[in-house]
Protein backbone atom coordinates (compact mmCIF):
# COMPACT_ATOMS: atom_id res chain seq x y z
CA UNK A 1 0.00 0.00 0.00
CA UNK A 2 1.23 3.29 -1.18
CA UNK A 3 2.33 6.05 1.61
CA UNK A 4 -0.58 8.35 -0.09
CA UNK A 5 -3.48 5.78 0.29
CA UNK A 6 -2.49 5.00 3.50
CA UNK A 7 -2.23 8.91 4.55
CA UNK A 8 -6.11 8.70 2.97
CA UNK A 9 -7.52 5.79 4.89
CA UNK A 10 -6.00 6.76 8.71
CA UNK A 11 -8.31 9.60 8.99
CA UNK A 12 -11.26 7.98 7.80
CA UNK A 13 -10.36 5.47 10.28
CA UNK A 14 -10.07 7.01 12.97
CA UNK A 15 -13.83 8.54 11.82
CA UNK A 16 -15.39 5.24 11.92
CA UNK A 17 -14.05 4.15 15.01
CA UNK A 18 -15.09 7.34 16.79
CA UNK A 19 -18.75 7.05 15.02
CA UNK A 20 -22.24 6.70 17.00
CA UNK A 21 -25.83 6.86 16.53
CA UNK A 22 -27.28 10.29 16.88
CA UNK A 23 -31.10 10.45 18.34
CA UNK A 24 -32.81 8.98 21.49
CA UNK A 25 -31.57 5.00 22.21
CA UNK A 26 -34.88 3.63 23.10
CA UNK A 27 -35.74 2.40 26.33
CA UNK A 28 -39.49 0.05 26.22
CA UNK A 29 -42.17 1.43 28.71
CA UNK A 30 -42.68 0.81 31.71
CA UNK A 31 -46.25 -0.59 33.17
CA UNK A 32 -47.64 0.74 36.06
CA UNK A 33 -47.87 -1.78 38.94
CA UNK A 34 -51.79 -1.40 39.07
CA UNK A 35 -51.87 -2.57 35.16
CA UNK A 36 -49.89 -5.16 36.09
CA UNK A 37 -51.87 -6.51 38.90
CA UNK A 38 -54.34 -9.42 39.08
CA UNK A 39 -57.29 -9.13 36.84
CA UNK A 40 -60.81 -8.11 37.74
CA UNK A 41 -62.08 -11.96 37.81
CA UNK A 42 -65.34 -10.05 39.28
CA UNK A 43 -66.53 -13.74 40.31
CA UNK A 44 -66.09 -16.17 36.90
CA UNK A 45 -64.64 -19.36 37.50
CA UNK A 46 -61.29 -18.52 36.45
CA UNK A 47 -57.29 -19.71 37.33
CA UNK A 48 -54.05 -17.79 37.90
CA UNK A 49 -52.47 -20.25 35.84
CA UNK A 50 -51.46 -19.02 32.33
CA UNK A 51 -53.47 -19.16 29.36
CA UNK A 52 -52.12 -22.33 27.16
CA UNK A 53 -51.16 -21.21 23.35
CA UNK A 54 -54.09 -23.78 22.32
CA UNK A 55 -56.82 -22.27 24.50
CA UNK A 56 -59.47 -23.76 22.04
CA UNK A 57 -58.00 -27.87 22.63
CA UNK A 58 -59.78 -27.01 26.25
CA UNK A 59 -63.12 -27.79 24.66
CA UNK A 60 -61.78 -31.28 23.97
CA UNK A 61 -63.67 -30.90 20.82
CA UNK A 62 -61.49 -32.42 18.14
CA UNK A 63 -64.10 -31.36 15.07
CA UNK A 64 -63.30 -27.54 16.46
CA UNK A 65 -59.39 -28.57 16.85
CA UNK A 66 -59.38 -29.36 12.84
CA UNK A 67 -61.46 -26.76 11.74
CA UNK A 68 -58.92 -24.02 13.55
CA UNK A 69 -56.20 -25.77 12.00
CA UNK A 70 -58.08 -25.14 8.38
CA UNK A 71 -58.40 -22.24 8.92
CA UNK A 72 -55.08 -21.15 9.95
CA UNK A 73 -53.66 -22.58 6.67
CA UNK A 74 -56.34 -21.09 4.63
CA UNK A 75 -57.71 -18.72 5.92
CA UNK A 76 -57.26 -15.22 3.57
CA UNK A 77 -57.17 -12.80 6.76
CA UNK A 78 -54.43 -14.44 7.31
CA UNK A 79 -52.57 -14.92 4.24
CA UNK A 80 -52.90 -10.89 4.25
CA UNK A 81 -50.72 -10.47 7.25
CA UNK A 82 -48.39 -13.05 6.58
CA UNK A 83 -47.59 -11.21 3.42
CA UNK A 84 -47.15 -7.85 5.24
CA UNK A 85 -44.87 -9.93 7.39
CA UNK A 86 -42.94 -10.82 4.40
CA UNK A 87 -42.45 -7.69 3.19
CA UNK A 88 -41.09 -6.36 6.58
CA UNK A 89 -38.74 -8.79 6.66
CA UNK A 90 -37.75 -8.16 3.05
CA UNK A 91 -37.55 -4.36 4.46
CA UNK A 92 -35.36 -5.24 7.64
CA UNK A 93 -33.03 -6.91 4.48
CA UNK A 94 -32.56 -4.03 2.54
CA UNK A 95 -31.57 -2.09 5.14
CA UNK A 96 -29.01 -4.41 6.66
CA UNK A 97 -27.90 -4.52 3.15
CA UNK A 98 -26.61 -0.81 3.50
CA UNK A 99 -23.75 -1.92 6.29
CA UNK A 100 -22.07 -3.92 2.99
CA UNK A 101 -20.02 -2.35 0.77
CA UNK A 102 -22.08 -1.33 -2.68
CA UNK A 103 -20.60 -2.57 -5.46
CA UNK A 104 -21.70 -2.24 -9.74
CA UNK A 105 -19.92 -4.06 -12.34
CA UNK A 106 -20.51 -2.62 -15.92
CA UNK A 107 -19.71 -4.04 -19.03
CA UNK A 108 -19.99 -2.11 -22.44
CA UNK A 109 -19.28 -4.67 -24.99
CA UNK A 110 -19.20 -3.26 -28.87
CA UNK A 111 -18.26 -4.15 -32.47
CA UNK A 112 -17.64 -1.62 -34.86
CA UNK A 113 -15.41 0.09 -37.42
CA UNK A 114 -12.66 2.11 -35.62
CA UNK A 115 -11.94 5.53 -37.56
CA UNK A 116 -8.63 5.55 -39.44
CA UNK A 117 -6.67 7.88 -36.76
CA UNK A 118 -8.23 5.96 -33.86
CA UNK A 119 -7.25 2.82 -34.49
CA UNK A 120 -4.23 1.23 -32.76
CA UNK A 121 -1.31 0.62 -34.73
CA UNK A 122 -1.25 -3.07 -36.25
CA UNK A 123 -4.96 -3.05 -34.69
CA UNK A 124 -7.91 -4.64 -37.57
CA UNK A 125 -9.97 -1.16 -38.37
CA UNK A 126 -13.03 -3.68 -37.52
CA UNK A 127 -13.04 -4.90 -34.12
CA UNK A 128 -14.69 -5.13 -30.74
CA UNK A 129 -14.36 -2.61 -28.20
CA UNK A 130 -14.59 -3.86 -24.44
CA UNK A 131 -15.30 -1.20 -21.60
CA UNK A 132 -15.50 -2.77 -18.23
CA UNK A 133 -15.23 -0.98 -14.89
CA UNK A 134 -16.18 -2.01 -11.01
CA UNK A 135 -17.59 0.78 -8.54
CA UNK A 136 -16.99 0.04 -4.83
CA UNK A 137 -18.67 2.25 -2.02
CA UNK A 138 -18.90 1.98 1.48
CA UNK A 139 -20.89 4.45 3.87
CA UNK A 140 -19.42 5.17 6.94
CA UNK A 141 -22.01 5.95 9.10
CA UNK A 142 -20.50 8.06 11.55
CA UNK A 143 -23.97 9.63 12.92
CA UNK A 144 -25.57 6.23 13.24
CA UNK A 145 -28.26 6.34 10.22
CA UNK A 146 -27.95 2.79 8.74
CA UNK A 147 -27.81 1.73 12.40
CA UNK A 148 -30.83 3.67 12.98
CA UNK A 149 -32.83 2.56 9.79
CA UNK A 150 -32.39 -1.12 10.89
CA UNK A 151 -33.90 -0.52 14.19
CA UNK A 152 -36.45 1.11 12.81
CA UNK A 153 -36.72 -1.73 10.44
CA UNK A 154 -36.60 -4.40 13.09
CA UNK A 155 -39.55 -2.49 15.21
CA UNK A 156 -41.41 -3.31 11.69
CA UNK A 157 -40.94 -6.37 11.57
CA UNK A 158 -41.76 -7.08 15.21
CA UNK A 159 -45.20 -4.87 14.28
CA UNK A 160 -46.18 -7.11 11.62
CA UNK A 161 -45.28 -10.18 13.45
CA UNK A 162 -47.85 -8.91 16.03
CA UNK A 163 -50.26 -7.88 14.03
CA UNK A 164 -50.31 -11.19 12.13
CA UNK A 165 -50.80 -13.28 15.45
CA UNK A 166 -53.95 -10.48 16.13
CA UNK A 167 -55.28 -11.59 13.01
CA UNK A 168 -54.74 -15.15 14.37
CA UNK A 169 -56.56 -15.03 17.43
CA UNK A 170 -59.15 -13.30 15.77
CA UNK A 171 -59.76 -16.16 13.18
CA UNK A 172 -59.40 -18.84 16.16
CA UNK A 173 -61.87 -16.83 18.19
CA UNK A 174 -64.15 -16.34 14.74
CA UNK A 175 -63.85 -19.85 14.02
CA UNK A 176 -64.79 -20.95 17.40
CA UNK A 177 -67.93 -18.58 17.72
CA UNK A 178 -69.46 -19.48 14.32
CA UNK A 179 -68.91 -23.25 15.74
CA UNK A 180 -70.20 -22.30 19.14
CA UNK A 181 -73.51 -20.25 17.25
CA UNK A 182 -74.14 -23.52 14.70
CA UNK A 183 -74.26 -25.42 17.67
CA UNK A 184 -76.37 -23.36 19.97
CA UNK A 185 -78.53 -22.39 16.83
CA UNK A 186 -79.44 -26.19 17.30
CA UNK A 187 -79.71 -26.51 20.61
CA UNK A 188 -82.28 -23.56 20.55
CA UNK A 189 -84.04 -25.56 17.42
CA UNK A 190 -84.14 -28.74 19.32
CA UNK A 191 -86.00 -26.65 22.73
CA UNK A 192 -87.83 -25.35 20.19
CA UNK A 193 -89.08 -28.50 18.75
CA UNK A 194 -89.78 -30.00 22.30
CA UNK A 195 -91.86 -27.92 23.49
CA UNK A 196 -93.68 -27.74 20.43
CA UNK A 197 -93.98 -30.99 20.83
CA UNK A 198 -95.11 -30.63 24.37
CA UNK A 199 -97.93 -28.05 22.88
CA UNK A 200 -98.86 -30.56 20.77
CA UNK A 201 -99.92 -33.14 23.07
CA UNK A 202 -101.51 -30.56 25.38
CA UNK A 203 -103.38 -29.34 22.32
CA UNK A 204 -104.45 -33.02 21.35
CA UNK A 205 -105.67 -33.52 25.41
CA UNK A 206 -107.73 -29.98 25.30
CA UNK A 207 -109.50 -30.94 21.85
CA UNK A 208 -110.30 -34.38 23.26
CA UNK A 209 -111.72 -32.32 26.35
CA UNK A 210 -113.64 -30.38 23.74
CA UNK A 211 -115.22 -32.83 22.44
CA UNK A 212 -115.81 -34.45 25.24
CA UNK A 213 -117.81 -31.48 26.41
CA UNK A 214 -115.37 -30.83 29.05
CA UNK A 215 -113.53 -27.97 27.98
CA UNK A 216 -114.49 -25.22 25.69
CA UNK A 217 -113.84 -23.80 22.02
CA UNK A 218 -111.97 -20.89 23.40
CA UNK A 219 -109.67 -23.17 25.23
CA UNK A 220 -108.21 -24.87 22.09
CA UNK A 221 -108.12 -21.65 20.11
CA UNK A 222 -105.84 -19.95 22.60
CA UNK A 223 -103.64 -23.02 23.06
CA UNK A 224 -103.50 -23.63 19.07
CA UNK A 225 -102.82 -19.92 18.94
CA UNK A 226 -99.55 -20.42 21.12
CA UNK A 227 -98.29 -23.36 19.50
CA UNK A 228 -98.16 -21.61 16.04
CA UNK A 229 -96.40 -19.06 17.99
CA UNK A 230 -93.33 -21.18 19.04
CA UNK A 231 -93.39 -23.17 15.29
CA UNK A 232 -93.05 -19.33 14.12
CA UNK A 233 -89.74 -19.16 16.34
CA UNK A 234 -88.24 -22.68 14.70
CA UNK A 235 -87.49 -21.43 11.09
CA UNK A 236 -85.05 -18.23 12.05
CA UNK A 237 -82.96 -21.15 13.85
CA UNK A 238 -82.39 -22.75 10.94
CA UNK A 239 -81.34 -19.91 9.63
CA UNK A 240 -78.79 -19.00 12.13
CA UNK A 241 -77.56 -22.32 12.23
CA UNK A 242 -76.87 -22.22 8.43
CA UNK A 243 -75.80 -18.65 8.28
CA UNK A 244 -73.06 -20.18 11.44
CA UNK A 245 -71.93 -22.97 8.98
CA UNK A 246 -71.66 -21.15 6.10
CA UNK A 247 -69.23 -18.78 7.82
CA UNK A 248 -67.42 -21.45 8.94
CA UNK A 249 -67.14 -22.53 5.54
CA UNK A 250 -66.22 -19.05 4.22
CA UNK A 251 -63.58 -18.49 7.18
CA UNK A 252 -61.60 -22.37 6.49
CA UNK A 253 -61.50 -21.53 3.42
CA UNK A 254 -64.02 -23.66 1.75
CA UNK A 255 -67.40 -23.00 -0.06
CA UNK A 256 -70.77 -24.20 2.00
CA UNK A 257 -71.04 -27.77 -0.16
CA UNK A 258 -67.62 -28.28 0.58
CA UNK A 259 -67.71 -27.90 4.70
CA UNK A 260 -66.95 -31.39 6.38
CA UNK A 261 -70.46 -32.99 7.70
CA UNK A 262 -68.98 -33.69 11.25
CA UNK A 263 -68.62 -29.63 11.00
CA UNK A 264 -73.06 -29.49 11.57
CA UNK A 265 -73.31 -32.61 13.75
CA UNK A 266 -72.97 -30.93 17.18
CA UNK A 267 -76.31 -30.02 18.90
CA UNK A 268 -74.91 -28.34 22.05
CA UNK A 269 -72.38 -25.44 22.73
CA UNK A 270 -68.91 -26.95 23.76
CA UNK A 271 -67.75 -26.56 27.46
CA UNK A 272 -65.07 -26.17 29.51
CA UNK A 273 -64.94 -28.37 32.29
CA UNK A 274 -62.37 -26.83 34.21
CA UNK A 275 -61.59 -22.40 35.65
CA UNK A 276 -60.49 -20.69 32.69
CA UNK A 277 -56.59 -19.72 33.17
CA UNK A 278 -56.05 -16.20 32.95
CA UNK A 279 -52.79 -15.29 34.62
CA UNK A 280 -52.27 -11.64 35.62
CA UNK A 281 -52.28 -8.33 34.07
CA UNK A 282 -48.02 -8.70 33.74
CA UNK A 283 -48.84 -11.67 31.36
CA UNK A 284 -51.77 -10.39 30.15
CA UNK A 285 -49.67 -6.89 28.59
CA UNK A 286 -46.59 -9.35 27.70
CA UNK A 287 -49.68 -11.99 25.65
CA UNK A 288 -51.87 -8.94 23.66
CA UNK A 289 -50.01 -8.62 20.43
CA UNK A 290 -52.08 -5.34 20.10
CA UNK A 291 -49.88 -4.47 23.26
CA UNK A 292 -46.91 -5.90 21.51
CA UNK A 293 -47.30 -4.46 18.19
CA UNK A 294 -47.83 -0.67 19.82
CA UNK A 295 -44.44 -1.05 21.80
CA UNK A 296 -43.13 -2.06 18.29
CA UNK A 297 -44.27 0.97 16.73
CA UNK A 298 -42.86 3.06 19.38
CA UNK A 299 -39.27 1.41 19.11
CA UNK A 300 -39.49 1.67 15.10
CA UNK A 301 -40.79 5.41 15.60
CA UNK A 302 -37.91 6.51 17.94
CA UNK A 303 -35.15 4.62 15.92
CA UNK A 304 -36.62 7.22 12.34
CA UNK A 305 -36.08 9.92 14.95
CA UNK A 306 -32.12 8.97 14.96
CA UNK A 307 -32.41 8.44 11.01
CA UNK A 308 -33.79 12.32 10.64
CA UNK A 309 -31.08 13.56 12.58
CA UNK A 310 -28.73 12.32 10.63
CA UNK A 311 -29.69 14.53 8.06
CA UNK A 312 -27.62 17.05 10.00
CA UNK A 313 -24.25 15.75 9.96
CA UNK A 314 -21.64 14.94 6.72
CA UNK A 315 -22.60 11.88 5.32
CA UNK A 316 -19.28 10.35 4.24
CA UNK A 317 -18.53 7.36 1.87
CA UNK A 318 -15.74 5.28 0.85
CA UNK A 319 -15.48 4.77 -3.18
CA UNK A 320 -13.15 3.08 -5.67
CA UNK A 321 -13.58 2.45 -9.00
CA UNK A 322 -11.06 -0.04 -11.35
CA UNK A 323 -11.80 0.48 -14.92
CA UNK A 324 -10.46 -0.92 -17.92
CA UNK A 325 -10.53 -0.51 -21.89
CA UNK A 326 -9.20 -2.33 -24.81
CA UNK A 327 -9.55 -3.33 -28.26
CA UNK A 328 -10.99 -6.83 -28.82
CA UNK A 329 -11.51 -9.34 -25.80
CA UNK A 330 -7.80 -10.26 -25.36
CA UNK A 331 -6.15 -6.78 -24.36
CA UNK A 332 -8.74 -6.07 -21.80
CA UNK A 333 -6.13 -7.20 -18.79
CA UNK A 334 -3.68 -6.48 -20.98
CA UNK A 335 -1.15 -3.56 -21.68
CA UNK A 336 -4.70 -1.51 -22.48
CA UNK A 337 -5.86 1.28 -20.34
CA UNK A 338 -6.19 0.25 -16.63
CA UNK A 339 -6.68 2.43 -14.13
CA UNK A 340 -8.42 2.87 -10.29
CA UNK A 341 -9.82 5.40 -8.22
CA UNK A 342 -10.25 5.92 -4.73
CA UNK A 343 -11.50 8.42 -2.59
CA UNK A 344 -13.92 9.68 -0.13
CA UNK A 345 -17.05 11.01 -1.05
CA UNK A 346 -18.76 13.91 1.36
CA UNK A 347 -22.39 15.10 1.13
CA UNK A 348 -23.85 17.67 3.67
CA UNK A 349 -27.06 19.66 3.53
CA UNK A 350 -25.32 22.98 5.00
CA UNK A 351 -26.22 25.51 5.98
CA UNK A 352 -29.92 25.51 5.04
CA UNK A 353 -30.99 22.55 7.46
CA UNK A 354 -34.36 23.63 8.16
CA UNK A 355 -36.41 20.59 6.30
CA UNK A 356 -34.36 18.26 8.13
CA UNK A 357 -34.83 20.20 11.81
CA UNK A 358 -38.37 20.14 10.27
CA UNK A 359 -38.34 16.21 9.72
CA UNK A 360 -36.85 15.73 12.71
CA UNK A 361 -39.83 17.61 14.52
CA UNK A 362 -42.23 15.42 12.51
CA UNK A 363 -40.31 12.22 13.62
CA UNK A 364 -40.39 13.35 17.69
CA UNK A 365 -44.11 13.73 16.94
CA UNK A 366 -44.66 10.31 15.88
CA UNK A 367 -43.12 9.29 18.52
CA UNK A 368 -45.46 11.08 20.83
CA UNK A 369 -47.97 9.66 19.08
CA UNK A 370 -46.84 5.98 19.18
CA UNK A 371 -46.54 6.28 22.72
CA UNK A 372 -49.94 7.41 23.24
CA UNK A 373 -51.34 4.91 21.29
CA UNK A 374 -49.29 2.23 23.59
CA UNK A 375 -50.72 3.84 26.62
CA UNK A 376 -54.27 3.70 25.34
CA UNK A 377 -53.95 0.31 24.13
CA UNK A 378 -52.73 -0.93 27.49
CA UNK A 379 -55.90 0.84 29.24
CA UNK A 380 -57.91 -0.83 26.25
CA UNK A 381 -56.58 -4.40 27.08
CA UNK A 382 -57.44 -4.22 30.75
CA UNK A 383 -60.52 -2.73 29.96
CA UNK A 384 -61.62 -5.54 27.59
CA UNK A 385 -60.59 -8.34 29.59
CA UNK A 386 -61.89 -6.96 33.09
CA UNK A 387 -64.97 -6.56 30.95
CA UNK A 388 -65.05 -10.17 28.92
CA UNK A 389 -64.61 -11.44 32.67
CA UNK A 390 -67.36 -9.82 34.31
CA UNK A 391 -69.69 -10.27 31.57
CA UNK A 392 -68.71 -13.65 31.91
CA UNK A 393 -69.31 -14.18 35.31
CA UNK A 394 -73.05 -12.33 34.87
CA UNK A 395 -73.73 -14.68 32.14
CA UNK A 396 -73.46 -17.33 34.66
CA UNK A 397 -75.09 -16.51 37.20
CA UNK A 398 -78.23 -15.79 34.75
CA UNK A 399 -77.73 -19.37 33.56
CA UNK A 400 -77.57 -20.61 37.15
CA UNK A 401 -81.19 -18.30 37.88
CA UNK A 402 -83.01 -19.64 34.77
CA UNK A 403 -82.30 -23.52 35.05
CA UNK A 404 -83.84 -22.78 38.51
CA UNK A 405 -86.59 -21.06 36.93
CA UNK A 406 -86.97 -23.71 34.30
CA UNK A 407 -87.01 -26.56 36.52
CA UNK A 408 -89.51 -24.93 38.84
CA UNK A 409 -91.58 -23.83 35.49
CA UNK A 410 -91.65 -27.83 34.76
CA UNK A 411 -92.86 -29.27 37.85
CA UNK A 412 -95.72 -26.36 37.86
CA UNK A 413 -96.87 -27.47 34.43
CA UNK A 414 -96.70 -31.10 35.90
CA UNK A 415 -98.76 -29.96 38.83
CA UNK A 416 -100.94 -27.86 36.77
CA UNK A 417 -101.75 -30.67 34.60
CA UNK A 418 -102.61 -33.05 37.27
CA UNK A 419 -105.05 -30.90 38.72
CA UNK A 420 -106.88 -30.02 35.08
CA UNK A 421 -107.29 -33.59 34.55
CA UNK A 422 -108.83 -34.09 38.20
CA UNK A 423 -110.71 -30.97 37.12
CA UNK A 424 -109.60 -28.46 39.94
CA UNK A 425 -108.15 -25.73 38.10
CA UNK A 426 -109.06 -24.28 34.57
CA UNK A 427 -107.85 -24.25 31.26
CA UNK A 428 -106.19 -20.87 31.45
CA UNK A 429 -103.74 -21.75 34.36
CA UNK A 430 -102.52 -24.45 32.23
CA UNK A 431 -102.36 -22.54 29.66
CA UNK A 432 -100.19 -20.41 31.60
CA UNK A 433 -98.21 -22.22 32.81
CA UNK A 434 -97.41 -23.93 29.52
CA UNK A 435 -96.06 -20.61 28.22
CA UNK A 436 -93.81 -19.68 31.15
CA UNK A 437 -92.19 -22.98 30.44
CA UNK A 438 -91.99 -22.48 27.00
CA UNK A 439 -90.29 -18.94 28.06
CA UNK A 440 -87.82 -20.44 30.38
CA UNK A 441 -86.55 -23.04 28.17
CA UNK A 442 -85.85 -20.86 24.99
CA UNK A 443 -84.26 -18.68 27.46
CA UNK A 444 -82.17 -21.59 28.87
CA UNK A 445 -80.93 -22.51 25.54
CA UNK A 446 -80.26 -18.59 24.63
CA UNK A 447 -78.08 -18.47 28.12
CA UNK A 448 -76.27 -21.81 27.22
CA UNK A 449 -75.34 -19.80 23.91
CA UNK A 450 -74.56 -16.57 25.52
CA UNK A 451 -72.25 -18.03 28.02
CA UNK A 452 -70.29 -19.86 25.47
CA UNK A 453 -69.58 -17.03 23.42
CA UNK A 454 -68.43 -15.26 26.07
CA UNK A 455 -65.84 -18.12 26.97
CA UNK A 456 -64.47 -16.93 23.47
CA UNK A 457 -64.22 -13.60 24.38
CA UNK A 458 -62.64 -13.80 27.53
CA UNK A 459 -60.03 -16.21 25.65
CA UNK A 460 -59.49 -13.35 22.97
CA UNK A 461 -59.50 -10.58 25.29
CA UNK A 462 -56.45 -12.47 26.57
CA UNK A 463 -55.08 -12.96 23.97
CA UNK A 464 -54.83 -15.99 22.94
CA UNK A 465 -51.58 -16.68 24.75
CA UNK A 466 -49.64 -17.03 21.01
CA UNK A 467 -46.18 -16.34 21.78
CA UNK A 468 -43.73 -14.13 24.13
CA UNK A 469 -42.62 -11.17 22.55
CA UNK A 470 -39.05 -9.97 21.36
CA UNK A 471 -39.14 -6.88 23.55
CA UNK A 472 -41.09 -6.99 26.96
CA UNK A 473 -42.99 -4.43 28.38
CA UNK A 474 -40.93 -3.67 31.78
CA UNK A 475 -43.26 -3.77 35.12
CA UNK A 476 -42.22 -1.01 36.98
CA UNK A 477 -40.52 -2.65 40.71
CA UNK A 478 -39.56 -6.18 38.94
């Protein structure tokens, strides 16, 4: 190495070794001790334990286990955020790709007929004519921008990766819920038909009565009148059961005709026979990956505020060039023109730096904005779940109240019927009392379907218990 290349490179040396990032390092947020405390459980049957990954396999439901798994191969929600994971990553590439040196070969091949006073001496006057040079650069980033860019990059990535398990958990919890609905939806139909069916023979025994001369013509009317009433409530079940199953369909990925038949063949809500495991609201904040996505943001935000500041120092980079000319293929390394370059190459936007103070205003803003939207979607995470659990917890305690109130509505019609046949009481406390049972049971059936939806949404409000995140959120005093 000449003494002139190496009087070049010391300085620039000494430039990159004394180089650093410019703009705020970022430090993750900190939750509050109270927002990391035990959850509201506000009575439900619930667990400290953690929430498994596979919350659904709980049900013990295989059918639901393979329609999940469907659907998280096919599912197009899904296939969307995979693909914006992709192209993160791809992102995060190219901007790792900026720490390498930059290099461009070029090669100008051409044939042609050399003019008389251009042509080399003993040279054909038709010939080829090879140009081929190689550019080298390297950036050195003294203030920290390519260093900054890939954090920013990296926050991305971690976004996306988020975002794509939210869209996860959402088709888990949507897959779950339209299997949860078909089977309620026939549950409901099946009440439904029973106590039609219970009208029925009531109706048969007060026409006999009729007849008999026991009863009257009014009597049968009213009692025909309420069984068309509760046939009138059986066709919109079938309709919500088929409007379940065809989004079931729709969300694995399949047409209606092509949904498996063991998919329709369940006639009760699942259940869960054990406390639902919820943890705290530590793992609750570290399991969200709405949580984890807006601490991603934040991170990829502050990084861009380092990569605007950057805009205010020299950005300086290392080139060479080797170049090389000659006529026809074989002098090309030969004797021909060779020659090299190398150099350092400065750019600075000086002294008029107000778009960049003005970018790096609008990258600080961002960042204020990120972190609000972290600190709201904390608040909205406890909210949710503290809700999903208390509405949970009402849900069964209504159940509890109306299988009490059906059972007792069952032994009055018993009663009620014993005494109409022995003639003590008349027609329209029967008539009565076949109604409120009629009531209670639909609304039975409607609470069994209520309360396993809302096992879904205490499961999603939890979210789903996917993965642990790249970068925690610290608990403040752990």
């Amino acid at each position: 190495m000449s003494r002139r290349l190496r009087a070049l490179l010391a300085p620039v040396s000494l430039l990159a070794l004394a180089a650093c990032a410019v703009g705020p390092n970022y430090v993750p947020p900190i939750a509050s001790a109270s927002r990391t405390a035990p959850l509201i459980a506000a009575g439900a049957p619930v667990a400290e334990s953690e929430t498994p990954d596979r919350w659904w396999q709980l049900y013990n439901d295989p059918v639901l286990d393979r329609l999940i798994a469907d659907a998280l191969a096919a599912n197009t929600d899904l296939r969307v955020a995979v693909a914006r994971l992709d192209k993160a990553r791809a992102d995060l590439r190219e901007a790792r790709n900026d720490r390498l040196p930059q290099t461009d070969l070029s090669a100008a091949p051409q044939y042609g007929r050399f003019s008389s006073n251009r042509r080399p001496i003993g040279a054909d006057r038709e010939d080829w004519s090879v140009n081929l040079g190689l550019d080298v650069s390297y950036e050195l980033d003294l203030s920290g921008r390519v260093k900054r860019e890939i954090e920013a990059a990296r926050g991305d990535v971690g976004a996306a990766a988020a975002d794509s398990q939210a869209v996860r958990i959402a088709v888990v919890a949507e897959v779950t819920s339209a299997y949860v609905e078909a089977a309620a939806a026939a549950q409901q139909q099946a009440v439904a038909e029973r106590v039609l069916g219970l009208l029925d023979r009531s109706l048969d025994v007060t026409d006999k009565r009729f007849r008999a001369g026991r009863a009257e013509r009014l009597d049968v009317a009213r009692l025909a009148a309420l069984r068309e009433q509760r046939r009138a409530e059986i066709p919109p079940l079938i309709a919500q059961r088929q409007a379940a199953l065809y989004r079931l369909a729709m969300l694995t990925g399949r047409t209606p005709n092509e949904l498996p038949a063991d998919a329709s063949v369940r006639t009760a809500p699942p259940e869960i026979a054990q406390p639902i495991p919820i943890g705290d609201g530590g793992a609750l904040l570290a399991r969200r990956p709405d949580v984890r996505a807006a601490e991603r943001r934040l991170a990829a935000d502050t990084a861009r505020i380092g990569v605007a500041t950057s805009e205010l120092y020299p950005h300086i980079s290392l080139g060479g060039s080797i170049a090389s000319s000659g006529n026809g293929f074989s002098n090309i390394f030969g004797a021909g023109p060779l020659g090299w370059l190398l150099g350092p190459l400065i750019s600075w936007t000086f002294p008029n730096q107000e778009g960049a103070r003005a970018r790096i205003a609008g990258a600080r803003a961002d960042t204020q904005a990120s972190l609000a939207s972290f600190d709201g979607t904390v608040l909205r995470a406890i909210q949710e779940t503290d809700t999903a659990l208390s509405n949970y917890a009402r849900l069964i305690d209504r159940r509890r109240a109306l299988a009490s109130a059906r059972d007792e509505a069952a032994r009055a019609v018993r009663i009620v019927r014993a005494r109409q046949r022995e003639g003590v009481v008349d027609f329209l406390v029967l008539l009565d009392s076949e109604r409120t049972f009629a009531d209670t049971e639909a609304a039975l059936a409607q609470a069994d379907a209520a309360l396993a939806l809302a096992q879904v949404d205490v499961f999603k409000a939890l979210g789903g218990g996917w993965q642990t995140p790249d970068a925690p959120v610290t608990v403040a005093g752990r």
